[in-house]
Protein backbone atom coordinates (compact mmCIF):
# COMPACT_ATOMS: atom_id res chain seq x y z
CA UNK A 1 264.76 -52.32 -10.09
CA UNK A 2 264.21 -53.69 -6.98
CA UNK A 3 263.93 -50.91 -3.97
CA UNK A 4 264.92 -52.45 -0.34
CA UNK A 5 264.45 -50.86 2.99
CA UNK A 6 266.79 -52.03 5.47
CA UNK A 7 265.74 -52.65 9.11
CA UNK A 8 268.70 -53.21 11.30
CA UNK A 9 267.77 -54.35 15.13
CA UNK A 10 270.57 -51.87 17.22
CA UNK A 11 270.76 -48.72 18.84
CA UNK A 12 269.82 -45.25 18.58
CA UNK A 13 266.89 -44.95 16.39
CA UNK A 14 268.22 -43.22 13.03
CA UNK A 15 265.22 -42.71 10.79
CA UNK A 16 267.20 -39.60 8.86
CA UNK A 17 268.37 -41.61 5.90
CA UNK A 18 264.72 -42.93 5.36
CA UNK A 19 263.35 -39.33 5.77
CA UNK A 20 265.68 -37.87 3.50
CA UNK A 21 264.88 -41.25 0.72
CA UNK A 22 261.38 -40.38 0.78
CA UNK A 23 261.66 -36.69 0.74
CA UNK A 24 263.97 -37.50 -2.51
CA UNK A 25 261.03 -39.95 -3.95
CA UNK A 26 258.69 -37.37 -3.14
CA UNK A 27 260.55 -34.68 -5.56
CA UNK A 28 260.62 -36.97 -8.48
CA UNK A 29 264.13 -38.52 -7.71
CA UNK A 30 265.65 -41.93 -7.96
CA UNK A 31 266.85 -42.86 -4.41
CA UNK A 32 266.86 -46.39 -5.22
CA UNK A 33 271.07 -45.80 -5.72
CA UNK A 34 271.16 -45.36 -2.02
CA UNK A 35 270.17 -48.20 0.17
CA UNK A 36 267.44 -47.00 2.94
CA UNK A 37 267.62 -47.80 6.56
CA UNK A 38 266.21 -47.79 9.28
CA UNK A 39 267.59 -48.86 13.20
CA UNK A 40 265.09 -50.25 15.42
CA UNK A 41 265.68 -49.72 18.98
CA UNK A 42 264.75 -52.80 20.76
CA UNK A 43 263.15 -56.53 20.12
CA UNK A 44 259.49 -54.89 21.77
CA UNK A 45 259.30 -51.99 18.81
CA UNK A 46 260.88 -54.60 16.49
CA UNK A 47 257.96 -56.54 17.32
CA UNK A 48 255.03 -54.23 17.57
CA UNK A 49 256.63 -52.94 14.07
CA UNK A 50 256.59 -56.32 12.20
CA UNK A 51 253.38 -57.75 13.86
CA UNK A 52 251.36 -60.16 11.75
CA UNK A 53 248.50 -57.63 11.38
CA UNK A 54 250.89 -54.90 10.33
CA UNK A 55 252.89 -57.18 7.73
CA UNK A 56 249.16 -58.15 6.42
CA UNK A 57 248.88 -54.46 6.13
CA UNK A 58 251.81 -54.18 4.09
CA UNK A 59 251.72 -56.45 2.09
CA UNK A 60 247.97 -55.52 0.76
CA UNK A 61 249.04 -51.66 0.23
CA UNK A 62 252.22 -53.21 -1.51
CA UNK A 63 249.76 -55.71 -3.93
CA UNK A 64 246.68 -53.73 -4.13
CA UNK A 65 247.60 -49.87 -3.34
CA UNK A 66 244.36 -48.87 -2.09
CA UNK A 67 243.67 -45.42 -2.77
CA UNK A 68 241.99 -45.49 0.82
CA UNK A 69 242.21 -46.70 4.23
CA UNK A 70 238.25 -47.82 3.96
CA UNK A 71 239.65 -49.47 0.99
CA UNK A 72 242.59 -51.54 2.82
CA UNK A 73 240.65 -52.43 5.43
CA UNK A 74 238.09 -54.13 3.32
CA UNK A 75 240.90 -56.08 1.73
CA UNK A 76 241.89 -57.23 4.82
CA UNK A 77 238.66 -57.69 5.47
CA UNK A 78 239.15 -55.82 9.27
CA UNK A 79 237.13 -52.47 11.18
CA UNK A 80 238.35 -49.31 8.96
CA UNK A 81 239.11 -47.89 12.65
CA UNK A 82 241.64 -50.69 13.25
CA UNK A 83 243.28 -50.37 10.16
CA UNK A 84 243.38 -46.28 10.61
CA UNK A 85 245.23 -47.16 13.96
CA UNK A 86 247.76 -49.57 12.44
CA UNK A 87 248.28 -47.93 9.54
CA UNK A 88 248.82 -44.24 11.23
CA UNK A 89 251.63 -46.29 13.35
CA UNK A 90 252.78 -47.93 10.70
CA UNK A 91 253.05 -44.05 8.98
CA UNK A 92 254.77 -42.83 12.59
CA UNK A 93 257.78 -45.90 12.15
CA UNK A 94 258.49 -44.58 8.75
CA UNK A 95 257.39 -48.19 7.03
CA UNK A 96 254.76 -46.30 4.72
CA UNK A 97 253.27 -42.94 4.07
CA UNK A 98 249.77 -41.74 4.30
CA UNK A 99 249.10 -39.15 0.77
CA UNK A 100 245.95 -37.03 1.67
CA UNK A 101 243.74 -37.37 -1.67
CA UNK A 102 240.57 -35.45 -1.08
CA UNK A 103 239.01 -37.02 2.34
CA UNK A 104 241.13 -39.74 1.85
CA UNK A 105 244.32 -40.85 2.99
CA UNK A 106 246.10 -43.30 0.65
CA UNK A 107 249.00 -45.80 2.27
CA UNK A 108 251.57 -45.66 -0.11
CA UNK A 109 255.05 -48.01 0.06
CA UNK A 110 258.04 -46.71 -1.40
CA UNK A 111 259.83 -50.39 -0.97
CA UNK A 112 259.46 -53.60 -2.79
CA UNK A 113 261.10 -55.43 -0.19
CA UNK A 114 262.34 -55.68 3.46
CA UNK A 115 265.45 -56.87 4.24
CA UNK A 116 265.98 -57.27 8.25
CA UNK A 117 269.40 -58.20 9.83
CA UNK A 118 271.08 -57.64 13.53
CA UNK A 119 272.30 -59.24 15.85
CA UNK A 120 269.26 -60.30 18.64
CA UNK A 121 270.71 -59.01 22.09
CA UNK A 122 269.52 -62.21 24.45
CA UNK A 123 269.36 -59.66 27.47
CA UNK A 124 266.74 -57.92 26.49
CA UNK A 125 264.87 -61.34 26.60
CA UNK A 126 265.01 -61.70 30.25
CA UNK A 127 262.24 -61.42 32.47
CA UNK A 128 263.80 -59.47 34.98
CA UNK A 129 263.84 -62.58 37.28
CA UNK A 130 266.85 -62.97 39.03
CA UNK A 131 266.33 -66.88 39.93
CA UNK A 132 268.53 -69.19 37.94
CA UNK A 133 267.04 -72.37 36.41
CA UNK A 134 268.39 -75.59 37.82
């Protein structure tokens, strides 16, 4: 079975139905009935969030499941401090969590997939100029 995490682009940001999905994965439950969500503010966190480093990221903890930060940053073959950074961001979003085993830290996903949808608000895209093009 095939667990999805839903990213909507919107308002608010509502991360309780992804806190409460992996505090029900966390206790041994099946949570994949309910689908998971989470609302991303604006197009700036939508970007830092799904940034080509940080999908590289996920996509080795979702292949490999490195039992260590070290670890996932030598598959990515990038500075362990740069990973730490990403990752711990990545943890802070809600898009994985970070198990303490031992000294380690282990990214863990609890997705197999990422479905995004929304509608792309065009303000947000302006500059702030004022000055129309021709």
């Amino acid at each position: 079975m095939t667990r999805t995490l839903h990213v909507y682009i919107g308002t608010g940001p509502d991360r309780s139905d992804l806190r409460q999905t992996l505090d029900t994965l966390d206790k041994g439950g099946d949570a994949a009935s309910e689908p998971s969500q989470l609302v991303v503010e604006s197009l700036e966190t939508f970007g830092r969030m799904f940034r080509p480093t940080n999908l590289e990221l996920l996509e080795a903890i979702g292949e490999h499941e490195p039992d260590s930060i070290r670890e996932l940053a030598r598959l990515v073959d990038r500075h362990p401090p740069e990973v730490t950074q990403n990752v711990t961001e990545l943890a802070d979003y809600g898009l994985i969590e970070l198990n303490q085993a031992g000294n380690a830290k282990q990214p863990r996903l609890w997705y197999d997939e990422i479905e995004i949808s929304g509608d792309i608000p065009l303000h947000e895209l302006d500059s702030g100029s004022s000055t129309a093009a021709p």
